[in-house]
PDB file of N, CA and C in Angstrom:
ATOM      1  N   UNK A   1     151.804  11.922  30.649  1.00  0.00           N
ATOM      2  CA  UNK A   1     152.170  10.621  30.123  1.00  0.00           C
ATOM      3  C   UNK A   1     150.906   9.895  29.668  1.00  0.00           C
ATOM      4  N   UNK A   2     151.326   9.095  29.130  1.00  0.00           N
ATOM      5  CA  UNK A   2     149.946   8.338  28.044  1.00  0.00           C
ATOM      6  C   UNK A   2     149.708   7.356  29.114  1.00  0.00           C
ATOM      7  N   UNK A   3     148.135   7.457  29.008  1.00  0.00           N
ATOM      8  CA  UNK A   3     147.373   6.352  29.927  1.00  0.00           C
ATOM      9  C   UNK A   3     147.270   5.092  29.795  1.00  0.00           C
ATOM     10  N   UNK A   4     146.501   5.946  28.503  1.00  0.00           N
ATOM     11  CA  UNK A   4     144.882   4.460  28.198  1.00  0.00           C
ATOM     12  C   UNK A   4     145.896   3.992  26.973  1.00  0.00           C
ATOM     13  N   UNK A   5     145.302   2.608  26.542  1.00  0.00           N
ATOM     14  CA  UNK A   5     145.941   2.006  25.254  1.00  0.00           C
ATOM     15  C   UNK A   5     146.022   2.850  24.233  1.00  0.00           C
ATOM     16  N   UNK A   6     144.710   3.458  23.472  1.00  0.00           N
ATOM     17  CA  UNK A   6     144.737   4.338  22.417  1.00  0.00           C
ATOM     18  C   UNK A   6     145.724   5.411  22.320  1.00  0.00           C
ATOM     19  N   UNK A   7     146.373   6.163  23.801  1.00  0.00           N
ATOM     20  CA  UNK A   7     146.975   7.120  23.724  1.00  0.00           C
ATOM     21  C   UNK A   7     149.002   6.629  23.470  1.00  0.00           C
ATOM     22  N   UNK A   8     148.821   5.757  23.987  1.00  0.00           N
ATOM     23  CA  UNK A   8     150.451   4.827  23.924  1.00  0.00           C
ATOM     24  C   UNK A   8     150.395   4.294  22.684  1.00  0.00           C
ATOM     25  N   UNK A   9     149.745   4.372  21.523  1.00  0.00           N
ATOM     26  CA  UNK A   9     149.459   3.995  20.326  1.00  0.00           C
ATOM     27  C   UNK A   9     149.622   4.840  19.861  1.00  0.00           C
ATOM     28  N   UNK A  10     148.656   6.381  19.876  1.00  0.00           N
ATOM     29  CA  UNK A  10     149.141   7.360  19.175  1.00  0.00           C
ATOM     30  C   UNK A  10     150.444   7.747  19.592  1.00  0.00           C
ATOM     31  N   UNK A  11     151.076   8.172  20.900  1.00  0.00           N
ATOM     32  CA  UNK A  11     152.624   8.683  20.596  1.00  0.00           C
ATOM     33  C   UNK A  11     153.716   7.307  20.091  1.00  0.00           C
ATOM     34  N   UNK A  12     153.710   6.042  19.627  1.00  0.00           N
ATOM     35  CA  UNK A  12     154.346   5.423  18.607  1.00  0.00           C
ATOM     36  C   UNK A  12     154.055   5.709  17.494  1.00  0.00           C
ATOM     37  N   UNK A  13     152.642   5.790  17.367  1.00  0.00           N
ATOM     38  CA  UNK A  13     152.681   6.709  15.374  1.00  0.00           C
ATOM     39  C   UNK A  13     153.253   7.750  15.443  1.00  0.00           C
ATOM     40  N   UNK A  14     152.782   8.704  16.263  1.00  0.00           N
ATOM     41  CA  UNK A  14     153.746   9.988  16.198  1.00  0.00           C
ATOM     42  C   UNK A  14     154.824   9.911  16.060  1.00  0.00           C
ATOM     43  N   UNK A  15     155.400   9.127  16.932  1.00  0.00           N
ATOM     44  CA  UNK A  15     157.226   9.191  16.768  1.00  0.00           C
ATOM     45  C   UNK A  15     157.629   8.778  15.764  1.00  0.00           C
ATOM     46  N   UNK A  16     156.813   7.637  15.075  1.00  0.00           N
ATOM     47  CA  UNK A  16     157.135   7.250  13.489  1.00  0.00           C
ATOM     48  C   UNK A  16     156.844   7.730  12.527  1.00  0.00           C
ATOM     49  N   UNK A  17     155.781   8.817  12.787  1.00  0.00           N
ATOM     50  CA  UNK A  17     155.384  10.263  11.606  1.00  0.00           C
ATOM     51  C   UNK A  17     156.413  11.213  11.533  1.00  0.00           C
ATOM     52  N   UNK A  18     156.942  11.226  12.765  1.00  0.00           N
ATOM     53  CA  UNK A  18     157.847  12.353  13.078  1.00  0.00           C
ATOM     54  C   UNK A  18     159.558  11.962  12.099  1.00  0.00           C
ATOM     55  N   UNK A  19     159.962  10.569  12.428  1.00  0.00           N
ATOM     56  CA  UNK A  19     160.840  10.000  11.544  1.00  0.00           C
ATOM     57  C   UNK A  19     160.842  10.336  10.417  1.00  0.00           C
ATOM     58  N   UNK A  20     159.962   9.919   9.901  1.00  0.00           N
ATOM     59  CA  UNK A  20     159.777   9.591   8.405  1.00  0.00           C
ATOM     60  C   UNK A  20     159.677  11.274   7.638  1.00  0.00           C
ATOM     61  N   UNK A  21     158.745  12.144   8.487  1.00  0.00           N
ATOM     62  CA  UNK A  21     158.990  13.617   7.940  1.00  0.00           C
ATOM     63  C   UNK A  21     160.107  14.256   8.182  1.00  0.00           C
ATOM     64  N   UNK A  22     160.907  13.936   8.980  1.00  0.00           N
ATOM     65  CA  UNK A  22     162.219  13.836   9.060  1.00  0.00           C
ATOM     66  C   UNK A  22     163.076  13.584   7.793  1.00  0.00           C
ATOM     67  N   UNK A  23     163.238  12.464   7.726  1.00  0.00           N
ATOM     68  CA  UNK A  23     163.593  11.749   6.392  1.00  0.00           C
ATOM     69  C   UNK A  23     163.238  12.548   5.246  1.00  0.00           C
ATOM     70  N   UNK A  24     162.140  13.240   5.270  1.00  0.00           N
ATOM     71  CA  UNK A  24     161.745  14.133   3.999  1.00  0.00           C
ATOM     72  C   UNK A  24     162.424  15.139   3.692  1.00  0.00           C
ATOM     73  N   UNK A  25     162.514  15.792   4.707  1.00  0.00           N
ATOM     74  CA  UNK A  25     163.007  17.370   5.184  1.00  0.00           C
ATOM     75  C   UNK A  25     164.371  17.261   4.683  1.00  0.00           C
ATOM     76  N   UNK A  26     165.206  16.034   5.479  1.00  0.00           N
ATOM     77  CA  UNK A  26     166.417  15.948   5.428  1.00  0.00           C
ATOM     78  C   UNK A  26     167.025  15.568   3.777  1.00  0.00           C
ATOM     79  N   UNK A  27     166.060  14.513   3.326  1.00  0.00           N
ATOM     80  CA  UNK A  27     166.992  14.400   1.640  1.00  0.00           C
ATOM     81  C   UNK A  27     166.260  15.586   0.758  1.00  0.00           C
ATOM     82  N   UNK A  28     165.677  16.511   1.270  1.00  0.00           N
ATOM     83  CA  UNK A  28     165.496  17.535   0.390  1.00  0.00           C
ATOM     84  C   UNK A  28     166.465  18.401   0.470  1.00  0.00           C
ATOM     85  N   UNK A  29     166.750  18.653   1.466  1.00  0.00           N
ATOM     86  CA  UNK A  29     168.011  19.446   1.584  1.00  0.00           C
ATOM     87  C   UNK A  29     169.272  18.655   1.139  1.00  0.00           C
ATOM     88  N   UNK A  30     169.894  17.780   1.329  1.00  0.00           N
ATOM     89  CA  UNK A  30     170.665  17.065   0.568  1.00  0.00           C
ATOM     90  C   UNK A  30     170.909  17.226  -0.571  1.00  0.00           C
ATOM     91  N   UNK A  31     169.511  16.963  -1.732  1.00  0.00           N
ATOM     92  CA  UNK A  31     169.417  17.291  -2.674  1.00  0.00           C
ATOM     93  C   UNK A  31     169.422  18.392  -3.091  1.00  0.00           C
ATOM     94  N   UNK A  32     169.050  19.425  -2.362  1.00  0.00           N
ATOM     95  CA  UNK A  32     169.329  20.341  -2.691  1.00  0.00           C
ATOM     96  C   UNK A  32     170.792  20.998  -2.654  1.00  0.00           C
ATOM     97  N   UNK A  33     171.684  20.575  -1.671  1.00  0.00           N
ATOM     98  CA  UNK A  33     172.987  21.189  -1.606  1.00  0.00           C
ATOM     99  C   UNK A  33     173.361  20.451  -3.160  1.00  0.00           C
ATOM    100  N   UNK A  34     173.092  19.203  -3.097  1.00  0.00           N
ATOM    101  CA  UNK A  34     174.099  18.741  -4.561  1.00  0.00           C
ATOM    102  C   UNK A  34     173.921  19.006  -5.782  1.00  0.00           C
ATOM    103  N   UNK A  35     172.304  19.642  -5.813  1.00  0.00           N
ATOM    104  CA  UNK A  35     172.353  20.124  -7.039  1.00  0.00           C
ATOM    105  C   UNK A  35     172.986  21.554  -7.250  1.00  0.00           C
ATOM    106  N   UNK A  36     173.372  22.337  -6.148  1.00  0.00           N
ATOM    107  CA  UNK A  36     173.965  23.559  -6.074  1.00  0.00           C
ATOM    108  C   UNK A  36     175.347  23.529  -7.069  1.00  0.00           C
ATOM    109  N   UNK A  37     175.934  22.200  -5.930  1.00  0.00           N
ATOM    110  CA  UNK A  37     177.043  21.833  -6.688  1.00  0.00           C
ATOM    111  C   UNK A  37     177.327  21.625  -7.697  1.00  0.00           C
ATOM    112  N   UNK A  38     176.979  20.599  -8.742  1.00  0.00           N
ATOM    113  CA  UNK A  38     176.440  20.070  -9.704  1.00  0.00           C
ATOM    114  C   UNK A  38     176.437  21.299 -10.646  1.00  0.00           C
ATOM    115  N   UNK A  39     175.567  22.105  -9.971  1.00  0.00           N
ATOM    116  CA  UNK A  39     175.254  23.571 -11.281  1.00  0.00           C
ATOM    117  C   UNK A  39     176.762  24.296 -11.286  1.00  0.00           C
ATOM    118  N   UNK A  40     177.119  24.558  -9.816  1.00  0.00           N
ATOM    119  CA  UNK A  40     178.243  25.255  -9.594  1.00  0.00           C
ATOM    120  C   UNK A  40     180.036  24.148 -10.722  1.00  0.00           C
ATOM    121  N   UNK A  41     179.612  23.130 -10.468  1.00  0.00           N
ATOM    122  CA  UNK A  41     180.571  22.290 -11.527  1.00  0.00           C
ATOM    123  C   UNK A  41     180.101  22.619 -12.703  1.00  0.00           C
ATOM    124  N   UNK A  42     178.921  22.986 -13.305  1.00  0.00           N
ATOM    125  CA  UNK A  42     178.620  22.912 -14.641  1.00  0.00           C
ATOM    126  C   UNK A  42     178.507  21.532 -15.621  1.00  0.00           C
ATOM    127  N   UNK A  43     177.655  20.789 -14.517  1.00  0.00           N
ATOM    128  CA  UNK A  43     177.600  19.365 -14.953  1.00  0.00           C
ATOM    129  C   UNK A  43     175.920  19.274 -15.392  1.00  0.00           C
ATOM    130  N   UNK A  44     175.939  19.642 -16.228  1.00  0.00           N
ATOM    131  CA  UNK A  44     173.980  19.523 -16.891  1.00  0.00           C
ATOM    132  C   UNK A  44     173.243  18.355 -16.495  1.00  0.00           C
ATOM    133  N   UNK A  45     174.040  17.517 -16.988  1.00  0.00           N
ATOM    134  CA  UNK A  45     173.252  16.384 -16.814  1.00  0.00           C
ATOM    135  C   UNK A  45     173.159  15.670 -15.682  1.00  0.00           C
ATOM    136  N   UNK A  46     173.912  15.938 -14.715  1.00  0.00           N
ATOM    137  CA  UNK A  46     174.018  15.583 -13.380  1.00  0.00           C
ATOM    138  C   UNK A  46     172.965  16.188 -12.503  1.00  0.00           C
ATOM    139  N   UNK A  47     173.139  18.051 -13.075  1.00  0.00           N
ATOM    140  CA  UNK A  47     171.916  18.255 -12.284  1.00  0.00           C
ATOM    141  C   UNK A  47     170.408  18.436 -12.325  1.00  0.00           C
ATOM    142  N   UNK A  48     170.416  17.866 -13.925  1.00  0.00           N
ATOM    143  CA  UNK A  48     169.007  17.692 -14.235  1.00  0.00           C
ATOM    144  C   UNK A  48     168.478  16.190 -13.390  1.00  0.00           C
ATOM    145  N   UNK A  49     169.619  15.390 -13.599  1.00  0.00           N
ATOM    146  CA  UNK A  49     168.955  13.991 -12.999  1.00  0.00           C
ATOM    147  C   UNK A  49     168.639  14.459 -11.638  1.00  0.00           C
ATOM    148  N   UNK A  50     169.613  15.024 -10.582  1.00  0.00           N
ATOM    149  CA  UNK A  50     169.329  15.120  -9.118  1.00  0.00           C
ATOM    150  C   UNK A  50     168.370  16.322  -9.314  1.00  0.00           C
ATOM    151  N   UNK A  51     168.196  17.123  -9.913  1.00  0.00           N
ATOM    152  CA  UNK A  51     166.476  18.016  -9.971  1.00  0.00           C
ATOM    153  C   UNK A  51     164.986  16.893 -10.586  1.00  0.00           C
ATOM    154  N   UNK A  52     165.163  15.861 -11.073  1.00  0.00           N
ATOM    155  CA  UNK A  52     164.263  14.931 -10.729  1.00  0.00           C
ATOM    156  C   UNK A  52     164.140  14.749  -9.701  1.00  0.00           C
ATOM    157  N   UNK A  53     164.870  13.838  -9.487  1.00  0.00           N
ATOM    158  CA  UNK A  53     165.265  13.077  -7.843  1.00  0.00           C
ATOM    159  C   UNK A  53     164.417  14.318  -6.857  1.00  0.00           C
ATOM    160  N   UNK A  54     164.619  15.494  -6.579  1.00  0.00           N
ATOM    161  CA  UNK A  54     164.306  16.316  -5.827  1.00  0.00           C
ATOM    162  C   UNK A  54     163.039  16.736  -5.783  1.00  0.00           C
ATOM    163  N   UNK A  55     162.694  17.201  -7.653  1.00  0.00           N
ATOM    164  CA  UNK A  55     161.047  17.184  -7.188  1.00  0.00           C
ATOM    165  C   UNK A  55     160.190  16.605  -7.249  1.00  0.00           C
ATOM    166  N   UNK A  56     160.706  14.898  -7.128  1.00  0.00           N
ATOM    167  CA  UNK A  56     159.911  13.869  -6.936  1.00  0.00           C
ATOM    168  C   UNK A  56     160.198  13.812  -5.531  1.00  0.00           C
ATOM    169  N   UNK A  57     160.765  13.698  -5.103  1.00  0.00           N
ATOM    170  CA  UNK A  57     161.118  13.513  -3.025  1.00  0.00           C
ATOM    171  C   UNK A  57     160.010  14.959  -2.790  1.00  0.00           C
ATOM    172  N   UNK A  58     159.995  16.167  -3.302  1.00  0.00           N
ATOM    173  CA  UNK A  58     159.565  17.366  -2.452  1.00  0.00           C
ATOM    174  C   UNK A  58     158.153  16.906  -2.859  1.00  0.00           C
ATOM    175  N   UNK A  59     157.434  16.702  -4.104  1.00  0.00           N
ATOM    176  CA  UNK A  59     156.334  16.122  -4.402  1.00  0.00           C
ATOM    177  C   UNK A  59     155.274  15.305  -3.237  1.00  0.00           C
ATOM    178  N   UNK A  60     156.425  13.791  -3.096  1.00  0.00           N
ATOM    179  CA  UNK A  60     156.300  13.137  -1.901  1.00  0.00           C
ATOM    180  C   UNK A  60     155.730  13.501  -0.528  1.00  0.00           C
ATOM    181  N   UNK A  61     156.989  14.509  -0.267  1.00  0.00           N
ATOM    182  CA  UNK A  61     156.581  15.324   1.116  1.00  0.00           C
ATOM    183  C   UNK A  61     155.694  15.515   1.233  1.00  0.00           C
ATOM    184  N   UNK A  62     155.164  16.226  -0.106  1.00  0.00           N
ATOM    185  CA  UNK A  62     153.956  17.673   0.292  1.00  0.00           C
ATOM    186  C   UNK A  62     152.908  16.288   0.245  1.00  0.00           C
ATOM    187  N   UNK A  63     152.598  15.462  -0.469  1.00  0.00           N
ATOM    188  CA  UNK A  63     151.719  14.057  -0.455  1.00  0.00           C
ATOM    189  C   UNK A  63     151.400  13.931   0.528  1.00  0.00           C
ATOM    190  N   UNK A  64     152.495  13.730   1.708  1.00  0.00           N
ATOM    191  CA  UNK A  64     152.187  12.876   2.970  1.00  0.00           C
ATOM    192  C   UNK A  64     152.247  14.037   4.185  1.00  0.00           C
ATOM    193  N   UNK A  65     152.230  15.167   3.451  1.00  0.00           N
ATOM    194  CA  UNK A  65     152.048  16.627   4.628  1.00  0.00           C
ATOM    195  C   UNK A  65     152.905  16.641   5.207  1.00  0.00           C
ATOM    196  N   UNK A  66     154.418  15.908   4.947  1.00  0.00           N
ATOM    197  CA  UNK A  66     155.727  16.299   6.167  1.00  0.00           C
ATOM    198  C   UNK A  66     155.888  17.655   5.571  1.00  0.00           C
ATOM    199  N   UNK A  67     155.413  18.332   4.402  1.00  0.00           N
ATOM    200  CA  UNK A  67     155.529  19.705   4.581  1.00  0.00           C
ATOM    201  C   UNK A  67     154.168  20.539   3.857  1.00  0.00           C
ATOM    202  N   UNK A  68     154.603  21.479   4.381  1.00  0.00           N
ATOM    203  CA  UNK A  68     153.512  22.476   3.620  1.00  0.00           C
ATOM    204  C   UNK A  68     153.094  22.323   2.031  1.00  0.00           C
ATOM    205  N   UNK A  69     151.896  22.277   1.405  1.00  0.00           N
ATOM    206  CA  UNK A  69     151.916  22.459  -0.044  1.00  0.00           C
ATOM    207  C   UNK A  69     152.627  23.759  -0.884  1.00  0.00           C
ATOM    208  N   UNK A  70     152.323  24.878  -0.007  1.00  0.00           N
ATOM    209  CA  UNK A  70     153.083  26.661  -0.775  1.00  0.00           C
ATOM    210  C   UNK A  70     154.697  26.059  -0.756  1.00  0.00           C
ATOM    211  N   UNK A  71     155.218  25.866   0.665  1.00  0.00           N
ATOM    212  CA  UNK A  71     156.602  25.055   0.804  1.00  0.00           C
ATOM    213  C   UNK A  71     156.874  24.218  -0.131  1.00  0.00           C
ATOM    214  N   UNK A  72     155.858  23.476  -0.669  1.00  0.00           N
ATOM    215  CA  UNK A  72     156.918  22.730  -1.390  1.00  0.00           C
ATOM    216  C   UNK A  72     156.685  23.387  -3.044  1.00  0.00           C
ATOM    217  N   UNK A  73     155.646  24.017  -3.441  1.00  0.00           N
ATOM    218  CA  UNK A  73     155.623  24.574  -4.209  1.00  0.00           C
ATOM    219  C   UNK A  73     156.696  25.874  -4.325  1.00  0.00           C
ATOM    220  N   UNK A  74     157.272  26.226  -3.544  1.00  0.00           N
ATOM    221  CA  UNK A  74     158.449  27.358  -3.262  1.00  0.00           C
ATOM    222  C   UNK A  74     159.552  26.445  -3.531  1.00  0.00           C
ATOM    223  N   UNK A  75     159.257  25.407  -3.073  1.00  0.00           N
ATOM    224  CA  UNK A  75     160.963  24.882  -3.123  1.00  0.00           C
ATOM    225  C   UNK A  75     161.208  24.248  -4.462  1.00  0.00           C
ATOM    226  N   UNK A  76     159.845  23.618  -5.258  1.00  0.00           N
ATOM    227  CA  UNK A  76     160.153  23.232  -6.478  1.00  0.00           C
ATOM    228  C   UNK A  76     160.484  24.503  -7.500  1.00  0.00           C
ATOM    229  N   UNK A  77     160.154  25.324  -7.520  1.00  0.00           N
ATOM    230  CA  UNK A  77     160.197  26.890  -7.705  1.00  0.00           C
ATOM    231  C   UNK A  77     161.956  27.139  -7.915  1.00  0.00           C
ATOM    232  N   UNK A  78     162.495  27.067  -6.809  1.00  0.00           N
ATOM    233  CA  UNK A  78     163.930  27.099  -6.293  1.00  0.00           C
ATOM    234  C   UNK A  78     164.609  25.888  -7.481  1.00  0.00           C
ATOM    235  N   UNK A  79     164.154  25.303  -7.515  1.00  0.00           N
ATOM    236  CA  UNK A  79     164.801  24.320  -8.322  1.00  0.00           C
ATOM    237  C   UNK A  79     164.866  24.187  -9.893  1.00  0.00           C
ATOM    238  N   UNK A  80     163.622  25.210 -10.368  1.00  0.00           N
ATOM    239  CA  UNK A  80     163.442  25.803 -11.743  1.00  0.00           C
ATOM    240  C   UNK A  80     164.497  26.819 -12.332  1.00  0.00           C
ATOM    241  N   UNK A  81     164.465  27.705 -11.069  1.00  0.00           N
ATOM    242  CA  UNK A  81     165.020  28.790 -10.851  1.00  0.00           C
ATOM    243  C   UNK A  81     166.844  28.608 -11.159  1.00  0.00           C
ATOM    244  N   UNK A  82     166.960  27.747 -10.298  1.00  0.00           N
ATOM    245  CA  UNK A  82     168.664  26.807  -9.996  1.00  0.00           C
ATOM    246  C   UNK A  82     169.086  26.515 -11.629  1.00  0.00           C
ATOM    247  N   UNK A  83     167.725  25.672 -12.236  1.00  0.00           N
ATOM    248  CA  UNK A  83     168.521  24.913 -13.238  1.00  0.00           C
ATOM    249  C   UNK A  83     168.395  26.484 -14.719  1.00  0.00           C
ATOM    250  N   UNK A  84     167.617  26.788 -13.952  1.00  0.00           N
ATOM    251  CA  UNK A  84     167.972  28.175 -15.615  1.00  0.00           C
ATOM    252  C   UNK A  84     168.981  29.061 -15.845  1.00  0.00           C
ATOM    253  N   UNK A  85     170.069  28.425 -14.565  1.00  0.00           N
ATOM    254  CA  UNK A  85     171.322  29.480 -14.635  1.00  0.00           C
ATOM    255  C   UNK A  85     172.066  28.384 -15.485  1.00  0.00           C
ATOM    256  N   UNK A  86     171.643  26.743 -15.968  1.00  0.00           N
ATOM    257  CA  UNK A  86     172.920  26.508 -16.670  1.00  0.00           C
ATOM    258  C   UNK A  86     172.514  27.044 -18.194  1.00  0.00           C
TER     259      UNK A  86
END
């Protein structure tokens, strides 16, 4: 358990680093199921807008290190990949 002041300071950032990369993880995947959909409807323009949306959020991530840089470079990858089947 945390002692000294400095250490009860760092596990509240932590827990609020931990949130927030949370938050990352989670609307990437989001976005990612809907653009599945989206392609799977055959709605172009729907899933070009939510493939913005996505590799600006995965962009983000990799910014603030809630994920790996190769990771998110794989996952924007995935999303190139997605939109060349319409």
């Amino acid at each position: 358990m945390a002692n000294t002041p400095q250490q009860r300071k760092r596990v509240r950032v932590a827990q609020r680093q931990r949130l927030e990369n949370l938050y990352y993880k989670s609307s990437i995947k989001t976005y990612f199921k809907r653009l599945q959909a989206s392609i799977a409807a055959g709605e172009s323009d729907t899933a070009v807008q939510i493939a913005n949306k996505l590799t600006s959020t995965i962009d983000k991530a990799s910014a603030r290190k809630a994920i790996h840089r190769n990771a998110a470079a794989r996952k924007k990858s995935q999303v190139d990949r997605a939109l060349s089947e319409l």
